[in-house]
C-alpha atoms as a PDB file:
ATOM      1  CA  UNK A   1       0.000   0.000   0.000  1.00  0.00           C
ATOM      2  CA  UNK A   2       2.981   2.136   1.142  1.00  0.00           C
ATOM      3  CA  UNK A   3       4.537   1.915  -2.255  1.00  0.00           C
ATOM      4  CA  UNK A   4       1.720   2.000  -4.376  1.00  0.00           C
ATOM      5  CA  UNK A   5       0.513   5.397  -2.245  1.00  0.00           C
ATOM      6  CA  UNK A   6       4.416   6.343  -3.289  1.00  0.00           C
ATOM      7  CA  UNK A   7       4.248   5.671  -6.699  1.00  0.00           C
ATOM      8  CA  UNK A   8       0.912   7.401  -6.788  1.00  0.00           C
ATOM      9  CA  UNK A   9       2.145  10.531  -5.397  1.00  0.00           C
ATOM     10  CA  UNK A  10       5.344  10.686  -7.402  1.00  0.00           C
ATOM     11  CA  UNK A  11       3.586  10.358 -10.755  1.00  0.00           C
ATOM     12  CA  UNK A  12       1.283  13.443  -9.382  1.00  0.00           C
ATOM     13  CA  UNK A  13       4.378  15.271  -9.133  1.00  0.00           C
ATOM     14  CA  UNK A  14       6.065  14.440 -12.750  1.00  0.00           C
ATOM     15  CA  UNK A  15       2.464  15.104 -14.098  1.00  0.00           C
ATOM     16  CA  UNK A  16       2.740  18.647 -12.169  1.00  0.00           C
ATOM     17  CA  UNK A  17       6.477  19.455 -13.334  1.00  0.00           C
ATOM     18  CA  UNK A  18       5.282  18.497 -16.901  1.00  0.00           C
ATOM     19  CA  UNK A  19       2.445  20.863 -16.977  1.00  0.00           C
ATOM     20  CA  UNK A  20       4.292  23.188 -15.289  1.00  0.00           C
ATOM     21  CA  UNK A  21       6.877  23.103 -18.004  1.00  0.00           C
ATOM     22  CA  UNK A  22       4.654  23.083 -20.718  1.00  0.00           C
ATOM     23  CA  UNK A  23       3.152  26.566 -19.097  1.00  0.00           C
ATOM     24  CA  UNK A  24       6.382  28.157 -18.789  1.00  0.00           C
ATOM     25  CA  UNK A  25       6.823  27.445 -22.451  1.00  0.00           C
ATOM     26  CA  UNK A  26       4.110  28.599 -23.801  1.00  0.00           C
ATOM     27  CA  UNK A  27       4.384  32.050 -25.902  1.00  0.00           C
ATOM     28  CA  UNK A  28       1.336  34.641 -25.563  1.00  0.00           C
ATOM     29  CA  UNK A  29       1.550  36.608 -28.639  1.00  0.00           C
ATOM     30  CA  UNK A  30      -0.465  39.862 -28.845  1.00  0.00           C
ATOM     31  CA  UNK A  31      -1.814  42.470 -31.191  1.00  0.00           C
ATOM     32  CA  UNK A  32      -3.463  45.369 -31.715  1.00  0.00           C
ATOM     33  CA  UNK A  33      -6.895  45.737 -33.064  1.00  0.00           C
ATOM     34  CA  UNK A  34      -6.290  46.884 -36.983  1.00  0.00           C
ATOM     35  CA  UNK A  35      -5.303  45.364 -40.150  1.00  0.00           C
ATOM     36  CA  UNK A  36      -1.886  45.642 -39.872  1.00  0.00           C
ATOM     37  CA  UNK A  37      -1.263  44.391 -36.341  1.00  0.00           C
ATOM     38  CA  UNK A  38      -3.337  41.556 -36.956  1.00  0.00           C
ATOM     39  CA  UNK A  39      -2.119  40.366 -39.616  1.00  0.00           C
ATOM     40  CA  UNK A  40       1.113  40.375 -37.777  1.00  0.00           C
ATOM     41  CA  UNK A  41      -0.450  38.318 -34.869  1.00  0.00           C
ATOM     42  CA  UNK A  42      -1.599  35.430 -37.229  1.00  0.00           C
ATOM     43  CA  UNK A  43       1.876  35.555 -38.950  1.00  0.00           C
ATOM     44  CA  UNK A  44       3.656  35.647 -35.783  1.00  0.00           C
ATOM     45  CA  UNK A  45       1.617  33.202 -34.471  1.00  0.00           C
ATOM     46  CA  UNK A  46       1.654  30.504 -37.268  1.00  0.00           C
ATOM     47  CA  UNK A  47       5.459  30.962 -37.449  1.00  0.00           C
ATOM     48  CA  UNK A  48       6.010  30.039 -34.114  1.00  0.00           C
ATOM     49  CA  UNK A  49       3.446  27.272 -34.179  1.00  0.00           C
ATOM     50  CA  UNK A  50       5.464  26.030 -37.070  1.00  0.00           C
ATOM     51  CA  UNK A  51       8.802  26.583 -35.186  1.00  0.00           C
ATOM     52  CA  UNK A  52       7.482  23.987 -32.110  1.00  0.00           C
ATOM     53  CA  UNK A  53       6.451  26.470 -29.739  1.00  0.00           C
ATOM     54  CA  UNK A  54       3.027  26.192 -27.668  1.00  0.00           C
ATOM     55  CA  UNK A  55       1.338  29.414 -28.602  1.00  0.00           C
ATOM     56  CA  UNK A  56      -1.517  31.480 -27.485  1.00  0.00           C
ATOM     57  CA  UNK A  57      -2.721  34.223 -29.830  1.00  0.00           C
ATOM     58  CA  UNK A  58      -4.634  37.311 -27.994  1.00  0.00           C
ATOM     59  CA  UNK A  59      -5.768  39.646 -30.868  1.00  0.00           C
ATOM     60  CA  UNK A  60      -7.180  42.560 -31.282  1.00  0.00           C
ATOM     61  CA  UNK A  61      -6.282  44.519 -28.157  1.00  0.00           C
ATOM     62  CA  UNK A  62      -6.100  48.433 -27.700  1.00  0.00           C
ATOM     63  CA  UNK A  63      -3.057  49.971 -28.133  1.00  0.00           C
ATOM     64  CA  UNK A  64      -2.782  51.351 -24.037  1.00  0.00           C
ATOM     65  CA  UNK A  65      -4.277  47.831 -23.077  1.00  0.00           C
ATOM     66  CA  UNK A  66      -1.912  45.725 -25.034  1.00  0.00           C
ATOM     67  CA  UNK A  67       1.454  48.107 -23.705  1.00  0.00           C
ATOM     68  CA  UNK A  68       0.339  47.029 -19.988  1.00  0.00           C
ATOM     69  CA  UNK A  69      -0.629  43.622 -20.130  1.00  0.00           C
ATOM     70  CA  UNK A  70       2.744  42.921 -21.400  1.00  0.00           C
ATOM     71  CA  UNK A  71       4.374  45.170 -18.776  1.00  0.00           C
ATOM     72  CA  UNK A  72       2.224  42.983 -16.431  1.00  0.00           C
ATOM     73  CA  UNK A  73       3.695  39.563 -17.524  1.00  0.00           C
ATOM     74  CA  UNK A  74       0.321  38.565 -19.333  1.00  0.00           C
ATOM     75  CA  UNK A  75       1.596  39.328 -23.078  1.00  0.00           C
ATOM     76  CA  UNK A  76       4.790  37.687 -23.927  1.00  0.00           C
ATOM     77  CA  UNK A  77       5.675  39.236 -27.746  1.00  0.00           C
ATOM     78  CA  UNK A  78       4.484  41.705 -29.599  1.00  0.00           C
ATOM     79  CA  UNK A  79       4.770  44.290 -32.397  1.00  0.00           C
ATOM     80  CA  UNK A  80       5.389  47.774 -31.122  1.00  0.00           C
ATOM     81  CA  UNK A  81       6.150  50.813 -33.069  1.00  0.00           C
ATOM     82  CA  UNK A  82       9.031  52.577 -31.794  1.00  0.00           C
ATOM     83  CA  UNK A  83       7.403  55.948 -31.789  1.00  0.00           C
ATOM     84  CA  UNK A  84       4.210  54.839 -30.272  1.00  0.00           C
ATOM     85  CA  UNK A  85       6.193  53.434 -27.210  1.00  0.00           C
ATOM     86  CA  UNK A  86       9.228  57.050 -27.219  1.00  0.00           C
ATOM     87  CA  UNK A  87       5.732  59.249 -27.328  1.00  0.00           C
ATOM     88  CA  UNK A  88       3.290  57.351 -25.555  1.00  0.00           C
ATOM     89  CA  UNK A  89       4.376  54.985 -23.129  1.00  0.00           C
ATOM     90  CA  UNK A  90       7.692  56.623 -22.562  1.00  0.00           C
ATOM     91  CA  UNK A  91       6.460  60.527 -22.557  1.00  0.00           C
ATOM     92  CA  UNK A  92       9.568  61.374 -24.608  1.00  0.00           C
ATOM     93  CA  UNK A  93       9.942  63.614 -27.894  1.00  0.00           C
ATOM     94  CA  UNK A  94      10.938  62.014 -31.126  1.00  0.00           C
ATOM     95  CA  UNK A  95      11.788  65.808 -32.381  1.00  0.00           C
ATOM     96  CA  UNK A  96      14.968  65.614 -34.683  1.00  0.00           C
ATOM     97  CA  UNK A  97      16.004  61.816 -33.872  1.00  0.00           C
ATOM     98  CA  UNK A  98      16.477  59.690 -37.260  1.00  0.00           C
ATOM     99  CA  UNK A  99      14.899  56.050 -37.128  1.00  0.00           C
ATOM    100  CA  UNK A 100      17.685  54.180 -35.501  1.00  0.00           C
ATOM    101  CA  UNK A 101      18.383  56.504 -33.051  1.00  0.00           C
ATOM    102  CA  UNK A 102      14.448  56.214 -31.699  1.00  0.00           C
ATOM    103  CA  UNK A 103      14.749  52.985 -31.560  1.00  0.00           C
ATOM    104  CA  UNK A 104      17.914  52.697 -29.470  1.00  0.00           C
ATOM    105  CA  UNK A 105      16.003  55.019 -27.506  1.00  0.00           C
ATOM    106  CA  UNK A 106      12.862  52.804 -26.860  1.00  0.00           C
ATOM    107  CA  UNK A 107      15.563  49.902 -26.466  1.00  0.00           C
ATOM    108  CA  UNK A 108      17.155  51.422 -23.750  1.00  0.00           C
ATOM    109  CA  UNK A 109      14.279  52.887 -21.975  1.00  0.00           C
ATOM    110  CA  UNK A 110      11.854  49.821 -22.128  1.00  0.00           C
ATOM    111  CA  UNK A 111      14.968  47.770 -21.129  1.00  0.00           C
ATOM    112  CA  UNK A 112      14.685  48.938 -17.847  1.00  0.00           C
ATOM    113  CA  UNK A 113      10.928  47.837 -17.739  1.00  0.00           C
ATOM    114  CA  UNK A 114      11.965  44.123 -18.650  1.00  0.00           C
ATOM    115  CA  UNK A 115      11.024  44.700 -22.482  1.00  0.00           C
ATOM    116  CA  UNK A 116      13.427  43.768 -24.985  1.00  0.00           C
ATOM    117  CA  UNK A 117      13.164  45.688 -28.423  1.00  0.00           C
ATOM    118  CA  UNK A 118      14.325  42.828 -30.747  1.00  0.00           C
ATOM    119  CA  UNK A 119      16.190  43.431 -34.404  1.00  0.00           C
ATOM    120  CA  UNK A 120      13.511  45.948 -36.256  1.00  0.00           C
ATOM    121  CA  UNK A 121      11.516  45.656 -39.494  1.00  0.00           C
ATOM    122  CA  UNK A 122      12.183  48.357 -42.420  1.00  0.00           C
ATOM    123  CA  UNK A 123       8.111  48.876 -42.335  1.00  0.00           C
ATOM    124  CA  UNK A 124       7.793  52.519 -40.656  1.00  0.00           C
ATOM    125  CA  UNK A 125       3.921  52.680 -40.479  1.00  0.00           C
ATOM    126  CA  UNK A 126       4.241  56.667 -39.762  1.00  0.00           C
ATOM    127  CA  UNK A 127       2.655  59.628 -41.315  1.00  0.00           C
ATOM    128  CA  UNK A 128       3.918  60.282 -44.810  1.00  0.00           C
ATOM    129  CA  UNK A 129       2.745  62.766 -47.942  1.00  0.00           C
ATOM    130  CA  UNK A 130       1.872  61.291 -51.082  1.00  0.00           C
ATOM    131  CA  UNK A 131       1.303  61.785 -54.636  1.00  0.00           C
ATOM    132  CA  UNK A 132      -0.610  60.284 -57.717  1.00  0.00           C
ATOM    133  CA  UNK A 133       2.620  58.364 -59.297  1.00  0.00           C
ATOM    134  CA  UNK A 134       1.994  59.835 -62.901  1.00  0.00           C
ATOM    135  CA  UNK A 135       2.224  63.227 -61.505  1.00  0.00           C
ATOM    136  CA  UNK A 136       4.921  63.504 -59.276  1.00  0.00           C
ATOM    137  CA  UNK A 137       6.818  61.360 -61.930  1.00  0.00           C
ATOM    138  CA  UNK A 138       5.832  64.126 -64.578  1.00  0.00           C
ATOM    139  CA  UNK A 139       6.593  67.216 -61.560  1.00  0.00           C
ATOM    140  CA  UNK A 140       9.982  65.658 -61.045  1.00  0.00           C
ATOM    141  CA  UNK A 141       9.201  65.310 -57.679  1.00  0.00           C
ATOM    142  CA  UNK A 142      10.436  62.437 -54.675  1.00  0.00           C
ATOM    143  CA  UNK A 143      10.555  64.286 -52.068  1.00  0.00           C
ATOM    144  CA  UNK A 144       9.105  66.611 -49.655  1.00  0.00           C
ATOM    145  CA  UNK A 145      12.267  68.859 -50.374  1.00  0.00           C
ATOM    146  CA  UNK A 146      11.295  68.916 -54.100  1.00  0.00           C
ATOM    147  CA  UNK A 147       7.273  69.889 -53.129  1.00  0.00           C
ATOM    148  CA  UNK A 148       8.339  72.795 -51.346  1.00  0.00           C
ATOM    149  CA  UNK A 149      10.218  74.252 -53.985  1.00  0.00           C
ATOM    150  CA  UNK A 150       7.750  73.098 -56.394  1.00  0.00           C
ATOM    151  CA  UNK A 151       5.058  75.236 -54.186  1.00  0.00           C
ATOM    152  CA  UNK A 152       7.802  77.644 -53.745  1.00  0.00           C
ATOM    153  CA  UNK A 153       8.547  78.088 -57.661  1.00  0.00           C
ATOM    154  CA  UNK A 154       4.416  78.799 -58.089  1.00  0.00           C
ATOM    155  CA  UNK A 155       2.857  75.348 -58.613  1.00  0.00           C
ATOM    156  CA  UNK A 156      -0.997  76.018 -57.161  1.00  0.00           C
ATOM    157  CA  UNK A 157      -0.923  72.030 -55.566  1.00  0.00           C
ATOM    158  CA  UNK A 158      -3.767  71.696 -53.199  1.00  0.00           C
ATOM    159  CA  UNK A 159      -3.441  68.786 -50.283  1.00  0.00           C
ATOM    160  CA  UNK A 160      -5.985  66.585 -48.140  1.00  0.00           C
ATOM    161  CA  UNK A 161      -5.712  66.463 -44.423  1.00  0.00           C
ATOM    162  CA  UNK A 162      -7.283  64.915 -42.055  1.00  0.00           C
ATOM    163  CA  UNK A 163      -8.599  67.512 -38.945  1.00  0.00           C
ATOM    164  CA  UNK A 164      -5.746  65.930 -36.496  1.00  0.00           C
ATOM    165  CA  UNK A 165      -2.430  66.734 -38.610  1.00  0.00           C
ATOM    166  CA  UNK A 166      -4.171  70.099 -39.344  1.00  0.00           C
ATOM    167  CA  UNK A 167      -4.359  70.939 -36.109  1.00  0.00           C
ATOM    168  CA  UNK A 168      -1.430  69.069 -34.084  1.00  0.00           C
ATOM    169  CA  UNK A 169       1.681  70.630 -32.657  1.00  0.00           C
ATOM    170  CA  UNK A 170       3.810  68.176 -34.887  1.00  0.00           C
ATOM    171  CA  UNK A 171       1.573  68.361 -38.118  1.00  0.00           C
ATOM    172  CA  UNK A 172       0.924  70.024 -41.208  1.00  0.00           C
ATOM    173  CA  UNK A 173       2.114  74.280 -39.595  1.00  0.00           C
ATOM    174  CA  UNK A 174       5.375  72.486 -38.485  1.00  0.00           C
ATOM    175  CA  UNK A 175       5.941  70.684 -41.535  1.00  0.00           C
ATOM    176  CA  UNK A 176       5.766  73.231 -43.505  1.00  0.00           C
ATOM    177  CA  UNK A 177       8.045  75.420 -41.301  1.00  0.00           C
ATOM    178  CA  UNK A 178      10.576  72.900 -41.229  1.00  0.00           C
ATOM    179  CA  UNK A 179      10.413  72.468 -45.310  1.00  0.00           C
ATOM    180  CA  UNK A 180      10.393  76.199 -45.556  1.00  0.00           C
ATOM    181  CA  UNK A 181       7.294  76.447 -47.729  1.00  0.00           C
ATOM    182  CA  UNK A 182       3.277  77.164 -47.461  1.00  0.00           C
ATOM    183  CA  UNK A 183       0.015  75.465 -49.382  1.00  0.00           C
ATOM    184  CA  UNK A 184      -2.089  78.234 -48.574  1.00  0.00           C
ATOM    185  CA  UNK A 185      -4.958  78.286 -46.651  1.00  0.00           C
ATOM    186  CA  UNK A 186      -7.353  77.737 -49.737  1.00  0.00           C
ATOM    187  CA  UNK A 187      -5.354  74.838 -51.212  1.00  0.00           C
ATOM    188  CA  UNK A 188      -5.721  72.764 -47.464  1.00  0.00           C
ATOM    189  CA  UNK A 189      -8.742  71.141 -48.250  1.00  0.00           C
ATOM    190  CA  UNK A 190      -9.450  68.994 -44.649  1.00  0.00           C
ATOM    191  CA  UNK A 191     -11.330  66.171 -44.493  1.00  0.00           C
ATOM    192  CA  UNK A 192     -11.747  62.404 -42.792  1.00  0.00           C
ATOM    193  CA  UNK A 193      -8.555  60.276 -43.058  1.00  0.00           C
ATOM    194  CA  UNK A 194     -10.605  57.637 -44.754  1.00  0.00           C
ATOM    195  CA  UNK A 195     -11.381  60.212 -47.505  1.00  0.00           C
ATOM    196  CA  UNK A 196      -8.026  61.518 -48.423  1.00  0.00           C
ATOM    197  CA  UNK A 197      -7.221  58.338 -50.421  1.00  0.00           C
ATOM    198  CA  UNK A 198     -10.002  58.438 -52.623  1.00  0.00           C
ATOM    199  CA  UNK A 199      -9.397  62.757 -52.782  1.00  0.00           C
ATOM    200  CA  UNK A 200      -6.353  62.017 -53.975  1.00  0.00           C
ATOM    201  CA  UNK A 201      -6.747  58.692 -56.528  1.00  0.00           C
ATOM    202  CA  UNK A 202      -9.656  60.501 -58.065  1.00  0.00           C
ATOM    203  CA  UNK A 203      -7.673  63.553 -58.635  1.00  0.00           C
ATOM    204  CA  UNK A 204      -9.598  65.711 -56.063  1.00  0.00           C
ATOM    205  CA  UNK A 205      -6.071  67.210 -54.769  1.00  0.00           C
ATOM    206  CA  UNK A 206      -2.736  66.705 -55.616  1.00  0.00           C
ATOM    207  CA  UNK A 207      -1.035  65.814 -52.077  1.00  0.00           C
ATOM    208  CA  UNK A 208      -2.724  64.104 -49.447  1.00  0.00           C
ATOM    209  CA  UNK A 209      -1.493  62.869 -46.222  1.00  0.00           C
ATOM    210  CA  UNK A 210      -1.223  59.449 -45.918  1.00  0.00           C
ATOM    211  CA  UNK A 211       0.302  56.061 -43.286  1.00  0.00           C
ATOM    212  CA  UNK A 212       3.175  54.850 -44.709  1.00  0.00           C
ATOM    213  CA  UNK A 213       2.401  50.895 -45.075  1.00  0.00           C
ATOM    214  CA  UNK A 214      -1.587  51.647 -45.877  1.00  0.00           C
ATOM    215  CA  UNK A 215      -2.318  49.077 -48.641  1.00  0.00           C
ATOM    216  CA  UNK A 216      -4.311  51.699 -50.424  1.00  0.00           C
ATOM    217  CA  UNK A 217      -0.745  53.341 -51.237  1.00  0.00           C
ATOM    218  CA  UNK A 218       0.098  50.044 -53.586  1.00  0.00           C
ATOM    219  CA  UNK A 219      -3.247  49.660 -54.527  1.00  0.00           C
ATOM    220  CA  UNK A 220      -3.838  53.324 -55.912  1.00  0.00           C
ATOM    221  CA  UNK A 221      -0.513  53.440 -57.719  1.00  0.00           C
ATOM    222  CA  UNK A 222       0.733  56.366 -55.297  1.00  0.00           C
ATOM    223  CA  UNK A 223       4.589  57.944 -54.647  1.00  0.00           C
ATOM    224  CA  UNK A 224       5.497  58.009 -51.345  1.00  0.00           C
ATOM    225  CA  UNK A 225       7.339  61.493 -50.749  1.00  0.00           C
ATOM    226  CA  UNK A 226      10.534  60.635 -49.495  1.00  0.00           C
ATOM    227  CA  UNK A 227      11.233  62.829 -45.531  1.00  0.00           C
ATOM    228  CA  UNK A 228      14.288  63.768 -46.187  1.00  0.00           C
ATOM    229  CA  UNK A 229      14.892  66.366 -42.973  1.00  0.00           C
ATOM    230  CA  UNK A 230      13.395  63.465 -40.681  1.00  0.00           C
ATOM    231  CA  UNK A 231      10.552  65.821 -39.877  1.00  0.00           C
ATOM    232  CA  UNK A 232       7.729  62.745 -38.766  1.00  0.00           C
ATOM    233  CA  UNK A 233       8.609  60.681 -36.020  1.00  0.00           C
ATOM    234  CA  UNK A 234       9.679  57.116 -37.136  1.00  0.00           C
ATOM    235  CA  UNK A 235       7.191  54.266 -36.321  1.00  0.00           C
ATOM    236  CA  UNK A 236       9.428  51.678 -37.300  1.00  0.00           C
ATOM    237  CA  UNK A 237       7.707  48.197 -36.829  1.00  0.00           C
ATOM    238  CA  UNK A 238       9.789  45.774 -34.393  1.00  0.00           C
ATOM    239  CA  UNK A 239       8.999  42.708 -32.148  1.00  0.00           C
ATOM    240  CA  UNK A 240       8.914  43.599 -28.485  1.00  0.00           C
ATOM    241  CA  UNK A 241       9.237  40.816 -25.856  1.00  0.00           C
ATOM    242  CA  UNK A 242       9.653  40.872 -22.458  1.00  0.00           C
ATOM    243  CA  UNK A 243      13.297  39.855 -20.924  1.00  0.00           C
ATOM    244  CA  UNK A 244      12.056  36.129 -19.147  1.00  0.00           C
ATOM    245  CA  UNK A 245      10.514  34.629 -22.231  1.00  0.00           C
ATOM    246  CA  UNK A 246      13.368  35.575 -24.123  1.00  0.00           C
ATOM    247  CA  UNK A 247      15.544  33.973 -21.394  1.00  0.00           C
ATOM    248  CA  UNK A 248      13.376  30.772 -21.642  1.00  0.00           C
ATOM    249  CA  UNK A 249      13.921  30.765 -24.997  1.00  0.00           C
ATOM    250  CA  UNK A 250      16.932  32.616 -26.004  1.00  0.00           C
ATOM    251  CA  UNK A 251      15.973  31.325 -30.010  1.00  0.00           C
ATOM    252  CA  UNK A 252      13.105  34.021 -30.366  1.00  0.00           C
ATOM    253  CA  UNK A 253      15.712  36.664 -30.829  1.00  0.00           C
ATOM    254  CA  UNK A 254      17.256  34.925 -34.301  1.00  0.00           C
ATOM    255  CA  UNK A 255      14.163  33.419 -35.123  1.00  0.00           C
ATOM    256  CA  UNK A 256      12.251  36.425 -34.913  1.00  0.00           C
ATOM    257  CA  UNK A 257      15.005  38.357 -36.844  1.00  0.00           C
ATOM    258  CA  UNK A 258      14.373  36.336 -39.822  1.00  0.00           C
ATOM    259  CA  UNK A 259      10.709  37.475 -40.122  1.00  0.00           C
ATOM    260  CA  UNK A 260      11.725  40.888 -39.236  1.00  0.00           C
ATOM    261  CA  UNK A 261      14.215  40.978 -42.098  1.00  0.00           C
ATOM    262  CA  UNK A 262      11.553  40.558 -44.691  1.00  0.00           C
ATOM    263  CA  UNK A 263       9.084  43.674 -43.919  1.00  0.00           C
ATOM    264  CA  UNK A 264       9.228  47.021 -45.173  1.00  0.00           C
ATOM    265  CA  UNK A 265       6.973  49.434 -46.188  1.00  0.00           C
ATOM    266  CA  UNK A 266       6.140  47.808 -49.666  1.00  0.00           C
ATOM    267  CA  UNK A 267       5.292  44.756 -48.254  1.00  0.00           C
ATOM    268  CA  UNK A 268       3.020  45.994 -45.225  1.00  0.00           C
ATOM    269  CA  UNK A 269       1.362  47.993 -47.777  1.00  0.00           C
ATOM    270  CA  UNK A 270       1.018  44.660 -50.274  1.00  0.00           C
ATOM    271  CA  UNK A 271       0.273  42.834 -46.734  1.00  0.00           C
ATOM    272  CA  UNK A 272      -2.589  45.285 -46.094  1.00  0.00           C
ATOM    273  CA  UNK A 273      -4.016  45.560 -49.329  1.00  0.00           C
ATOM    274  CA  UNK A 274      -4.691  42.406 -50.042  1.00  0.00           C
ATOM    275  CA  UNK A 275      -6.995  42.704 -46.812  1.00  0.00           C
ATOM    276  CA  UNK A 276      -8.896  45.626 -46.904  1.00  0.00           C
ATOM    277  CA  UNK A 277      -8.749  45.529 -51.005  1.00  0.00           C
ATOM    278  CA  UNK A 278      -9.172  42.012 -51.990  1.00  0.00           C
ATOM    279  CA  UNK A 279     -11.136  41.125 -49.246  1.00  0.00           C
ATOM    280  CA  UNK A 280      -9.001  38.580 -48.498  1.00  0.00           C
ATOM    281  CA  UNK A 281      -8.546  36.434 -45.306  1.00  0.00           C
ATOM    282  CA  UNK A 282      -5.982  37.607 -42.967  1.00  0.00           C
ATOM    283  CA  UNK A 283      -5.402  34.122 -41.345  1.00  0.00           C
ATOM    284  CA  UNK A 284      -4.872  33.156 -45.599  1.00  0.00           C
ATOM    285  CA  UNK A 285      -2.842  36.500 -45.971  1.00  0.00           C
ATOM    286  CA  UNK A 286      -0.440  35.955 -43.315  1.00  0.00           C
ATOM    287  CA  UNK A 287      -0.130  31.922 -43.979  1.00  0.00           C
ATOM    288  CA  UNK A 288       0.764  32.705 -47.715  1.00  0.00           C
ATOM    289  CA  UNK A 289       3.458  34.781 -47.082  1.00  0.00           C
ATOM    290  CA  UNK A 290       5.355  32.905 -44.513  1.00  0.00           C
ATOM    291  CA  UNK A 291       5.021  29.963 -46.986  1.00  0.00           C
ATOM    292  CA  UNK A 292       6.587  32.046 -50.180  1.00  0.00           C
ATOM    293  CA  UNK A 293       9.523  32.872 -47.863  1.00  0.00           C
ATOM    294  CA  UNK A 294       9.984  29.375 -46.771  1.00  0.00           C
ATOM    295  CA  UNK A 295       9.118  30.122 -43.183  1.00  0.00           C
ATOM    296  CA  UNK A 296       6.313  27.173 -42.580  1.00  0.00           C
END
């Protein structure tokens, strides 16, 4: 009785450590609640998945809500943008610092909250200007250098913003002080963000403001203007996980690398489009490109 009450009780244990192992390794992957974001859930998610990890997938969190469940141990990886965490987690300024320089920033700052900021994307989801391809191809210009002096020179080019950028400290008055140039008060025609992508396909206006990886960009044939003073903060895309699940599994840093190594803007936007364009799946999105790049 003795030993079968022993063996009993030391199975009970084993079956404890095993569970308790198999807790400690799972992976809680987050994301926020928009296309983007969850398409980079699913992807992270069925990469991992494929990789041998136990993973559970929390989607479509707020942005504020997401930030502190992961400071709070109950989100293990994520993707953060770098100036979403300098501005509004970390209450800093991103005035005048180039990509890489906010994001050693963030590194060091959210280091000392147990958050690792792992190797970055190239995607930079962050305000941009943009132009009707055609046209800026026919104006000569890239950048937003080249639209000032284009507006400087006399060209009457009229641009959609939304009320926000009109309005905030770091929008459209600073921009143009910091390019040295003016629309005009009759050639700011202000409207809902959803609203300036049509405006400008349709030939409404002739600049509009825009998000860098929005999959209408690709879709509607536009020209990103190239910021070549640095004037909007970057939002550079990276993988943020906190400092014990990375020491549990000191992989994720490599592993993660290699999906970070294959986004940029151009394939966000692609990413994006072929959600909120061709209607497609973003479970089928995300699984077809980690299969083209060999990555399940």
């Amino acid at each position: 009785m003795i030993r079968t009450l022993t063996a009993t009780l030391a199975g009970l244990i084993l079956s404890a450590g095993i569970a308790a192992n198999a807790q400690a390794e799972e992976i809680v992957v987050g994301g926020k609640n928009f296309t983007e974001q969850q398409i980079l859930t699913s992807m992270t998610t069925q990469y991992l998945k494929g990789l041998g990890y136990d993973v559970d997938k929390r989607a479509g969190m707020g942005s504020a809500v997401l930030r502190q469940a992961q400071e709070n141990g109950q989100i293990d990886l994520y993707w953060e943008y770098t100036g979403t965490s300098l501005i509004n987690y970390n209450d800093k300024s991103a005035k005048g610092l180039s990509a890489e320089e906010t994001y050693q920033k963030v590194k060091e700052l959210d280091a000392k909250k147990g958050l690792v900021w792992l190797e970055p994307s190239n995607a930079n989801n962050t305000y941009a200007l943009a132009m009707r391809e055609k046209d800026a191809e026919k104006r000569g210009i890239a950048t937003i250098s080249d639209l000032a002096k284009a507006v400087n020179d006399g060209e009457k080019l009229t641009f959609a913003s939304n009320a926000e950028f009109y309005a905030r400290e770091d929008g459209l008055r600073p921009l143009q002080q910091a390019y040295g140039f003016r629309f005009g008060r009759p050639n700011v025609k202000r409207m809902d963000s959803g609203l300036t992508y049509p405006a400008l396909r349709d030939g409404q206006v002739d600049v509009s403001l825009v998000f860098a990886t929005d999959g209408r960009i690709p879709a509607f044939n536009f020209r990103v203007l190239e910021d070549d003073k640095n004037f909007f903060p970057a939002y550079s895309l990276t993988p943020v996980v906190r400092q014990e699940t990375l020491e549990a599994n000191p992989k994720l840093d490599e592993q993660m690398a290699r999906l970070s190594s294959l986004l940029d803007d151009d394939t966000m936007a692609s990413l994006n489009a072929s959600v909120d364009v061709d209607k497609k799946s973003i479970e089928n999105v995300a699984q077809g490109f980690l299969e083209t790049h060999d990555l399940l």
